[in-house]
C-alpha atoms as a PDB file:
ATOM      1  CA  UNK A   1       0.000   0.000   0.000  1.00  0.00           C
ATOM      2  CA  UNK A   2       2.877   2.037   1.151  1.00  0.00           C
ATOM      3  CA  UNK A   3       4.428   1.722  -2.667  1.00  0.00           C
ATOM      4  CA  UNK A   4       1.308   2.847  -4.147  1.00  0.00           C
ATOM      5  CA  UNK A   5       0.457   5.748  -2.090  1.00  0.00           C
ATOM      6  CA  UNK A   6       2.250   8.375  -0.846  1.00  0.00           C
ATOM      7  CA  UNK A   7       3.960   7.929   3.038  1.00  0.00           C
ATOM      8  CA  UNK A   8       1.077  10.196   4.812  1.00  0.00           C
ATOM      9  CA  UNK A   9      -1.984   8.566   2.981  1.00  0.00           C
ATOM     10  CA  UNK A  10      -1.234   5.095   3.391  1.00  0.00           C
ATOM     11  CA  UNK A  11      -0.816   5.894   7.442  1.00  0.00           C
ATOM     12  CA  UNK A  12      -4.255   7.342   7.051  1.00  0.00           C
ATOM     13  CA  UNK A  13      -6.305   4.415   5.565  1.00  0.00           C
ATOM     14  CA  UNK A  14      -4.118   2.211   7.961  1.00  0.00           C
ATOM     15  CA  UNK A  15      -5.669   4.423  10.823  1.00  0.00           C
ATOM     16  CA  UNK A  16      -8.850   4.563   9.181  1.00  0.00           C
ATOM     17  CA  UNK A  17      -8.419   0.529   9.066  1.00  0.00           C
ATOM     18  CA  UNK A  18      -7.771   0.353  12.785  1.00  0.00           C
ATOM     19  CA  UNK A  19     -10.385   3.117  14.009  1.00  0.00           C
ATOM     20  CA  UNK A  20     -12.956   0.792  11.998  1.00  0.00           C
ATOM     21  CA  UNK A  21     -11.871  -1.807  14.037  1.00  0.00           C
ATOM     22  CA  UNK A  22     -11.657  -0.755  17.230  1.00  0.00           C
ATOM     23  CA  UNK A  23     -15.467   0.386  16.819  1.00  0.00           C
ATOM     24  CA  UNK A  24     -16.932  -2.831  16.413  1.00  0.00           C
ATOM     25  CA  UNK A  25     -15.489  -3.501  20.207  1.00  0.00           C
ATOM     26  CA  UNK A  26     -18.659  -4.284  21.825  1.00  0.00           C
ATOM     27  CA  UNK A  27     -17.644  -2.124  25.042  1.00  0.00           C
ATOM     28  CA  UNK A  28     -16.933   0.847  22.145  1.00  0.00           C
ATOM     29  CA  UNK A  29     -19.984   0.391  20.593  1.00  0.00           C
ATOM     30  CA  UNK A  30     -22.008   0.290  23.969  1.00  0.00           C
ATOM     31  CA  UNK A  31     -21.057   3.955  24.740  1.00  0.00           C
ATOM     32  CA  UNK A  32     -21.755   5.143  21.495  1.00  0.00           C
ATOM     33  CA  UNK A  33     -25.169   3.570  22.197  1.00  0.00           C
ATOM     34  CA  UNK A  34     -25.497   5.000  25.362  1.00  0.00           C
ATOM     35  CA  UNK A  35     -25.192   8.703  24.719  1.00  0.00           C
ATOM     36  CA  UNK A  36     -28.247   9.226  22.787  1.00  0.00           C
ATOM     37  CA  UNK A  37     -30.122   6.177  24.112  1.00  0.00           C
ATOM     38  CA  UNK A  38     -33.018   6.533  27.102  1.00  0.00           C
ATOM     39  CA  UNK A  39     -31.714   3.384  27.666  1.00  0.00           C
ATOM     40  CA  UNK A  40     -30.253   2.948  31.475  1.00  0.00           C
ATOM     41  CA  UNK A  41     -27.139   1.325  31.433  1.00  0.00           C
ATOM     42  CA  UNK A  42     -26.982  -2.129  33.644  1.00  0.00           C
ATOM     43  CA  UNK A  43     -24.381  -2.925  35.898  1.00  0.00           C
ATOM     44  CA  UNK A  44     -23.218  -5.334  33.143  1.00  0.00           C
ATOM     45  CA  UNK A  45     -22.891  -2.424  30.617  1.00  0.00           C
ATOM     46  CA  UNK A  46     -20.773   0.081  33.234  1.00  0.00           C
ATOM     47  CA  UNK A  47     -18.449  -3.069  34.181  1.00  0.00           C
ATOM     48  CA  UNK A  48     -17.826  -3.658  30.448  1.00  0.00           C
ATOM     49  CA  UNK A  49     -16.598  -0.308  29.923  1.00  0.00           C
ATOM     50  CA  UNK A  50     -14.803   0.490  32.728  1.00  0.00           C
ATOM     51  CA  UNK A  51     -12.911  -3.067  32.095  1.00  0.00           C
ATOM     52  CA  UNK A  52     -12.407  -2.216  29.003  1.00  0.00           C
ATOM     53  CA  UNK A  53     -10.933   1.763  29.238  1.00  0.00           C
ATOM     54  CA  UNK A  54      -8.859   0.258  32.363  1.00  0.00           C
ATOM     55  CA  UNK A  55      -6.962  -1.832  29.660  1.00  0.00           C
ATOM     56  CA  UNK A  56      -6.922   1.425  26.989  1.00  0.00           C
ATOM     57  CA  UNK A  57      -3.588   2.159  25.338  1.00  0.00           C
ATOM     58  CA  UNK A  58      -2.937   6.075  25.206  1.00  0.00           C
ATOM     59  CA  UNK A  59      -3.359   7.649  21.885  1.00  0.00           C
ATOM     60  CA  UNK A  60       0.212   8.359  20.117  1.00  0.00           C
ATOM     61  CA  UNK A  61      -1.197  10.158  17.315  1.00  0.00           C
ATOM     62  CA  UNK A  62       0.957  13.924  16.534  1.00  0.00           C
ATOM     63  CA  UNK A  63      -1.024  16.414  18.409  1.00  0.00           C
ATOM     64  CA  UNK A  64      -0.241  20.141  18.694  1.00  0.00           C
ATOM     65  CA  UNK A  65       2.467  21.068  22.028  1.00  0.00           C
ATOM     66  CA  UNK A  66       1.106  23.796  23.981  1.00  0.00           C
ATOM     67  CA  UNK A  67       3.224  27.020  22.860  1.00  0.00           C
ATOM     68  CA  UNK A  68       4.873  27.449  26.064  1.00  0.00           C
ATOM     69  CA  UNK A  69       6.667  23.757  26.325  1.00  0.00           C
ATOM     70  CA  UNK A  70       7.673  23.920  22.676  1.00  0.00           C
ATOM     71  CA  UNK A  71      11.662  24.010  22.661  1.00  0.00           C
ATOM     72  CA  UNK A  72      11.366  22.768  26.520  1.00  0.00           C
ATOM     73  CA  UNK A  73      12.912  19.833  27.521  1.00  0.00           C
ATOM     74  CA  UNK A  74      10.655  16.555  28.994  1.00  0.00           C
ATOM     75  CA  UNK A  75      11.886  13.675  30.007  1.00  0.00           C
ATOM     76  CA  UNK A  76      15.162  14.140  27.633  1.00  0.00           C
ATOM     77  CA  UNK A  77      13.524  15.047  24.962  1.00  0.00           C
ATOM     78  CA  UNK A  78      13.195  18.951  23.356  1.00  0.00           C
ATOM     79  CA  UNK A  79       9.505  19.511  22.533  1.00  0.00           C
ATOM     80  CA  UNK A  80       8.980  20.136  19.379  1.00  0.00           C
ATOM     81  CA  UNK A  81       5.388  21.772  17.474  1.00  0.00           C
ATOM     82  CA  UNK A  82       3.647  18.391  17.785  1.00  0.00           C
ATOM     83  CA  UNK A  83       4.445  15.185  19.543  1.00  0.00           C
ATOM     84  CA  UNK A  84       3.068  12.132  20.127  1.00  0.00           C
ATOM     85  CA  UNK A  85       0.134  13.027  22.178  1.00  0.00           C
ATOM     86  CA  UNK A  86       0.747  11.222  25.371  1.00  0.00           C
ATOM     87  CA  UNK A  87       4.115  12.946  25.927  1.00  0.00           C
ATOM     88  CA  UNK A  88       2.713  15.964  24.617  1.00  0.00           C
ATOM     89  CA  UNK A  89      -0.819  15.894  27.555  1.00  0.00           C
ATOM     90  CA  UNK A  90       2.180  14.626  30.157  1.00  0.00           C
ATOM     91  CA  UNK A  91       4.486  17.350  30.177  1.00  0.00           C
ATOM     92  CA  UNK A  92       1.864  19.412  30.103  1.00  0.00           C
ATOM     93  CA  UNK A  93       0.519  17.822  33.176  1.00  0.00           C
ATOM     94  CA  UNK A  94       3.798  17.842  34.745  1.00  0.00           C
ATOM     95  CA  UNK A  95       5.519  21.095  33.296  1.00  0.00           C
ATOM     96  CA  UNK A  96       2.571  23.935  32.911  1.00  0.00           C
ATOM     97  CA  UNK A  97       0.456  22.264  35.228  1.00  0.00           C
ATOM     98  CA  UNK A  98       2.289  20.605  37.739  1.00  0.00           C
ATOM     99  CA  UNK A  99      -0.651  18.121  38.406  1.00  0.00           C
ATOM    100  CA  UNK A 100       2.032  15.577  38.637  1.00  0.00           C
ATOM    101  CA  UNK A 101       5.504  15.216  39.740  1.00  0.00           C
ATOM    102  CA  UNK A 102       8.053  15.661  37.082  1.00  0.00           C
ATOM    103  CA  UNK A 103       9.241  12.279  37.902  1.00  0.00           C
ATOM    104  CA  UNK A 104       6.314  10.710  36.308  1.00  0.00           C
ATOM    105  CA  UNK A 105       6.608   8.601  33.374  1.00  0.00           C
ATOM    106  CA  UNK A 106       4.388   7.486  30.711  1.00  0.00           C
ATOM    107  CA  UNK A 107       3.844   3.971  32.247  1.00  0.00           C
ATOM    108  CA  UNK A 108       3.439   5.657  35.709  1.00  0.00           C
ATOM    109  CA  UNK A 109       0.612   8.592  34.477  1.00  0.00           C
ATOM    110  CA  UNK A 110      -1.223   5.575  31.908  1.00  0.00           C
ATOM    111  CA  UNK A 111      -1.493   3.139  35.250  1.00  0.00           C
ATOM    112  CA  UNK A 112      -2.484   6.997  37.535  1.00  0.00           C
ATOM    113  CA  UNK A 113      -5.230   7.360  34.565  1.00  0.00           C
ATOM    114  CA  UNK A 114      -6.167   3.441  34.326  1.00  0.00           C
ATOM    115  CA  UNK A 115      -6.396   3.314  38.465  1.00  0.00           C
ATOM    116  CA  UNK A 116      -9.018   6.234  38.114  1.00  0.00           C
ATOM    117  CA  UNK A 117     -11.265   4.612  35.418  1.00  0.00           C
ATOM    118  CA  UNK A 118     -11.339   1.392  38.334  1.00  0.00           C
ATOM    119  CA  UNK A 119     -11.784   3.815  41.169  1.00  0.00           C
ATOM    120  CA  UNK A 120     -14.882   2.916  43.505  1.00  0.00           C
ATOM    121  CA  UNK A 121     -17.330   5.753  42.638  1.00  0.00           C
ATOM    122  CA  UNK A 122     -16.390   6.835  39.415  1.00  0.00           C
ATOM    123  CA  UNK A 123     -18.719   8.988  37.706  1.00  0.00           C
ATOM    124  CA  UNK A 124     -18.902   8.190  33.387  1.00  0.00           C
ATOM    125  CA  UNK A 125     -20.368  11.091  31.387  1.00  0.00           C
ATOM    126  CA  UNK A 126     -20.709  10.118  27.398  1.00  0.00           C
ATOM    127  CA  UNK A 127     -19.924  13.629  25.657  1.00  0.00           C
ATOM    128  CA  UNK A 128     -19.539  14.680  22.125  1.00  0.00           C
ATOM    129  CA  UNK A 129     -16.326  16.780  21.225  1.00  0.00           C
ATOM    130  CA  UNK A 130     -16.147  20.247  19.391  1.00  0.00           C
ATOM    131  CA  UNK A 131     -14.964  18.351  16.009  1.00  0.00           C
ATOM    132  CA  UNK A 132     -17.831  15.872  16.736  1.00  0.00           C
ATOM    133  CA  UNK A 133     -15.833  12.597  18.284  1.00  0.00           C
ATOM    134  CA  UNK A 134     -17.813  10.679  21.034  1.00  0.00           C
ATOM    135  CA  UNK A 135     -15.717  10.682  24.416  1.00  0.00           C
ATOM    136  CA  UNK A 136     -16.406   8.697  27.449  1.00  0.00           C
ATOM    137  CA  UNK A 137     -15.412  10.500  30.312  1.00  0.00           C
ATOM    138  CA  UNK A 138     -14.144   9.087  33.861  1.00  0.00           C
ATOM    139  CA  UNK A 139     -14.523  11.366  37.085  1.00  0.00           C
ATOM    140  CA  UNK A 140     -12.530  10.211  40.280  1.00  0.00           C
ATOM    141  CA  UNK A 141     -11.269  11.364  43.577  1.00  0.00           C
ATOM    142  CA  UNK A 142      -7.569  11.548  42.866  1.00  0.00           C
ATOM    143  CA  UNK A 143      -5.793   8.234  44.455  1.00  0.00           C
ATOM    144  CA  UNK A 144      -2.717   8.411  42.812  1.00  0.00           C
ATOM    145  CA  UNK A 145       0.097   8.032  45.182  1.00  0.00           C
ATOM    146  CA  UNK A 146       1.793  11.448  47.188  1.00  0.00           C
ATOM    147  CA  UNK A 147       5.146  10.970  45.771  1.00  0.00           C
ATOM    148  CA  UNK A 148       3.677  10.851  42.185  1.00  0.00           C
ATOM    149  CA  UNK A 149       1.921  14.030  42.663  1.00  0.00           C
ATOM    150  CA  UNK A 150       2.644  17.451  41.608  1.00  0.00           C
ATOM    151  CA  UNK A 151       2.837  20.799  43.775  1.00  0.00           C
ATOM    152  CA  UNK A 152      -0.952  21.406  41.993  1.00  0.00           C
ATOM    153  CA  UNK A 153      -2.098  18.555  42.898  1.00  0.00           C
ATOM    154  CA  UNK A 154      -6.472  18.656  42.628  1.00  0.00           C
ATOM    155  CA  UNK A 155      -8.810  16.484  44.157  1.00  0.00           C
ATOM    156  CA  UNK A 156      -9.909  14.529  41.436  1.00  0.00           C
ATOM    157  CA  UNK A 157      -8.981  13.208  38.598  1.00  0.00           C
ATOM    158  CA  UNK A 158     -10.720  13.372  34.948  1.00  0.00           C
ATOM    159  CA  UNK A 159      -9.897  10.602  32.293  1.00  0.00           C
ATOM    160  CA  UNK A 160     -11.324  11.096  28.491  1.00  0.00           C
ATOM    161  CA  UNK A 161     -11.335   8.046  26.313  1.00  0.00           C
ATOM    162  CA  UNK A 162     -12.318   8.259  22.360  1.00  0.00           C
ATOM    163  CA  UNK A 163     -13.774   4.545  21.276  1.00  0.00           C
ATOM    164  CA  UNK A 164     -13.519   5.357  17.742  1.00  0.00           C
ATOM    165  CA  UNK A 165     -10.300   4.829  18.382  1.00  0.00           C
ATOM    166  CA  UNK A 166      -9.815   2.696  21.463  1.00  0.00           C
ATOM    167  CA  UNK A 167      -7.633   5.090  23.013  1.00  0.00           C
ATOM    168  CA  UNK A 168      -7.116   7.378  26.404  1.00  0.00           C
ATOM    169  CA  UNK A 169      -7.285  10.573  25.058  1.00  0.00           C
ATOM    170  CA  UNK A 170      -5.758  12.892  28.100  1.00  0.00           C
ATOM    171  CA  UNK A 171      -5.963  12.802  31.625  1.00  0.00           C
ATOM    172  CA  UNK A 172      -5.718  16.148  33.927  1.00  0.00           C
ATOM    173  CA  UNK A 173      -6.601  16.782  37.466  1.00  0.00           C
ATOM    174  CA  UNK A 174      -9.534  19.109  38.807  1.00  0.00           C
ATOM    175  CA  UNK A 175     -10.876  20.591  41.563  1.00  0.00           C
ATOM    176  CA  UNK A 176     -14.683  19.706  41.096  1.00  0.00           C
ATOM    177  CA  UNK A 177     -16.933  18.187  38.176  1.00  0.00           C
ATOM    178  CA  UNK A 178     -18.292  21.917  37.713  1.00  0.00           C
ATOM    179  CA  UNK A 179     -14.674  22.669  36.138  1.00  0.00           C
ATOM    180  CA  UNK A 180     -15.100  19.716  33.442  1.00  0.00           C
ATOM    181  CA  UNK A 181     -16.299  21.905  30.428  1.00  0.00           C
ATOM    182  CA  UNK A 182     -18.697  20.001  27.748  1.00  0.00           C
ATOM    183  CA  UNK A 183     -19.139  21.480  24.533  1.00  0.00           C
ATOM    184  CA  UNK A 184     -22.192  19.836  23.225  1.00  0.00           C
ATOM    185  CA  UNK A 185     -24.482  16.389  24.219  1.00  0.00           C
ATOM    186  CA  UNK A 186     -23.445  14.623  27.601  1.00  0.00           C
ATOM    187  CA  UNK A 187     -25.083  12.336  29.551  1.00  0.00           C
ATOM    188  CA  UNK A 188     -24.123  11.331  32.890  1.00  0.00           C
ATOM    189  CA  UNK A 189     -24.586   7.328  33.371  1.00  0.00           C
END
């Protein structure tokens, strides 16, 4: 495929591929269900999806790095105008934010963001994105461990997961669920 198209167009329909995928997951396709369905979720359907986001990779697609960290140096590594996104939504946790300590490392902040999803009372809310994408969204009180956490440490913890893609989208601390800003369609389960 890679000899036919160009570089950047293969890695699309590859993506495209996966994405396609990923949404037949029948945890993926439950949420997408569930945000404009009267439909109550049973315990069944919350257990499937909070096993199934507690097992999410990150997304690594390129994302934009936030204009302050760009030449900055993370983890040994200058930032650059786009990286993958999990380094990029880290050391913006850790560096701008300071939500975590800077001794945090990918594996450490995925397991912090995975331990969340399985926290008892998690709250889910199903939301739509600006560009459209369906999100399921993970509201704990923040457990992660003291020496993990940064000098702004908050008291929860907020976990956003896309299953068009299969993927942990970002995770950031807050202070309540009033400072979680929707912007269109959510539905609390």
């Amino acid at each position: 495929m890679r000899e036919i198209l160009r570089q950047k167009e293969a890695k699309k329909w590859i993506m495209e591929a996966v994405k396609a995928k990923r949404m037949q997951d029948e945890p993926n396709k439950l949420i997408r269900e569930l945000l404009n369905s009267k439909r109550a979720p049973t315990e069944e359907d919350i257990k499937k999806i909070l096993d199934h986001v507690a097992k999410a990779p990150c997304s690594t697609r390129p994302v934009p790095v936030n204009k302050s960290l760009r030449g900055q140096v993370f983890q040994g590594h200058e930032q650059g105008k786009s990286e993958s996104s999990i380094i990029a939504h880290l050391a913006k946790r850790v560096l701008l934010d300071q939500e975590w300590a800077e001794t945090v490392t990918i594996v450490d902040y995925l397991a912090d963001l995975h331990n969340a999803v399985l926290s008892p009372g998690v709250r889910i809310a199903i939301h739509q994105g600006e560009d459209g994408r369906l999100f399921a969204g993970f509201l704990a009180r923040n457990g992660i461990a003291k020496e993990r956490l940064g000098a702004r440490a908050k008291g929860y913890v907020w976990v956003d997961y896309c299953p068009d893609y299969g993927t942990i989208v970002t995770g950031f601390q807050v202070e309540t669920e009033e400072k979680i800003r929707f912007s269109k369609g959510v539905r609390w389960l």
